[in-house]
Protein backbone atom coordinates (compact mmCIF):
# COMPACT_ATOMS: atom_id res chain seq x y z
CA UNK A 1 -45.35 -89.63 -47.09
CA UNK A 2 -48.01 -88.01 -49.21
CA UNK A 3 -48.57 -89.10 -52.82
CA UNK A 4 -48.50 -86.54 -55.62
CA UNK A 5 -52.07 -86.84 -57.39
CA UNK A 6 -53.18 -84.48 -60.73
CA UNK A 7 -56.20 -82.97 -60.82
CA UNK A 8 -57.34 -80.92 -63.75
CA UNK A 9 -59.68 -78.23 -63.12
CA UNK A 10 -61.96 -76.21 -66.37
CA UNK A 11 -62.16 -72.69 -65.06
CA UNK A 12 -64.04 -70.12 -66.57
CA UNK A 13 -63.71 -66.80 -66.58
CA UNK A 14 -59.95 -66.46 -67.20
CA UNK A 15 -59.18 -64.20 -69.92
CA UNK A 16 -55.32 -62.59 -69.58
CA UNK A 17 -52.42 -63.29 -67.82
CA UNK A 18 -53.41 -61.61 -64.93
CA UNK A 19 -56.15 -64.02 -64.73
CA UNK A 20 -53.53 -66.42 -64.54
CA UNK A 21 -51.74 -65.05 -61.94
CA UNK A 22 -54.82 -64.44 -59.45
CA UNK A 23 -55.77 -68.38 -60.10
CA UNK A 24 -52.10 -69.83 -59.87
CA UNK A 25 -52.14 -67.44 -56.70
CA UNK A 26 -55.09 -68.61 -54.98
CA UNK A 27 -54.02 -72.44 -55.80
CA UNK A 28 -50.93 -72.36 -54.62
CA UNK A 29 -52.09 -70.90 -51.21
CA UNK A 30 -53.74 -74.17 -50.82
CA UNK A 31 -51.81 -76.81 -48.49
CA UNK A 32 -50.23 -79.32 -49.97
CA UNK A 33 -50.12 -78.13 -53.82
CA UNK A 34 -46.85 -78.37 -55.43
CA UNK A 35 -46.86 -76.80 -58.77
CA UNK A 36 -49.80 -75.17 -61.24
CA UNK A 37 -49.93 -75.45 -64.82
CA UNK A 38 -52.72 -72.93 -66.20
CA UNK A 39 -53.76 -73.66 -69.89
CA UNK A 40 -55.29 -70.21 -70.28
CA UNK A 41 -56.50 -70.53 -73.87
CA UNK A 42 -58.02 -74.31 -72.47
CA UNK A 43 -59.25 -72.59 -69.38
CA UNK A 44 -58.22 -75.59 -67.29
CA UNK A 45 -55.88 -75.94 -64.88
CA UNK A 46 -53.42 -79.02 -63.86
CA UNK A 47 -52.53 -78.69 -60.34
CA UNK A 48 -50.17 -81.18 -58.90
CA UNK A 49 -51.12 -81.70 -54.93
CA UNK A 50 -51.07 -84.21 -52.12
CA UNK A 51 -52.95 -86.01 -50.39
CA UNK A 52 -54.17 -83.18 -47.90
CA UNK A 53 -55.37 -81.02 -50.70
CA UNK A 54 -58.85 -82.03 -51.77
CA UNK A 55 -60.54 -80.91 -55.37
CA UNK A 56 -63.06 -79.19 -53.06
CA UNK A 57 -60.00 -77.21 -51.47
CA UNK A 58 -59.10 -76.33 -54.84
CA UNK A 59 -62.46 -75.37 -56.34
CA UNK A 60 -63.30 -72.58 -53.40
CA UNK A 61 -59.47 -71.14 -53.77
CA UNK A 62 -60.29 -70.36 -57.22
CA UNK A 63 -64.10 -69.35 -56.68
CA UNK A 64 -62.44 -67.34 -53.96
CA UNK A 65 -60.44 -65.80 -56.45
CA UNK A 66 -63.09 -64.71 -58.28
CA UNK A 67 -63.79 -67.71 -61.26
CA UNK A 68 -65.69 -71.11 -61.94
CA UNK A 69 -64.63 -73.94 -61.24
CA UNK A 70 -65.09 -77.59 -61.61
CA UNK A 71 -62.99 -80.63 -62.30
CA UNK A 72 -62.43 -81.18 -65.86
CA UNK A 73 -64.42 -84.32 -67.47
């Protein structure tokens, strides 16, 4: 069974919902995320994921999408 880890992410870039949408998108895409919680006025992201979904997974889905990422300090 895989464990449910958090990772928050500071994206920049994002400035309107659709923004939202194409980074929630591209995250969920990713194997093993469960559920993404975009703080747009933050720009970070919490993405809930297991084990099989690494942060560097997650950082190239959303530089795919066309943003910055990194994980959030």
């Amino acid at each position: 069974m895989t464990m449910t880890q958090e990772t928050l992410l500071q994206v920049e870039g994002m400035t309107c919902g659709s923004c939202v949408r194409h980074v929630s998108e591209a995250l969920r895409h990713v194997g093993g995320v469960a559920d993404v919680d975009v703080r747009l006025k933050e720009g970070r992201v919490l993405v809930r994921h297991g084990d099989d979904a690494t942060l560097s997974q997650l950082v190239d889905a959303v530089r795919e999408a066309g943003y910055e990422a990194r994980e959030a300090a």
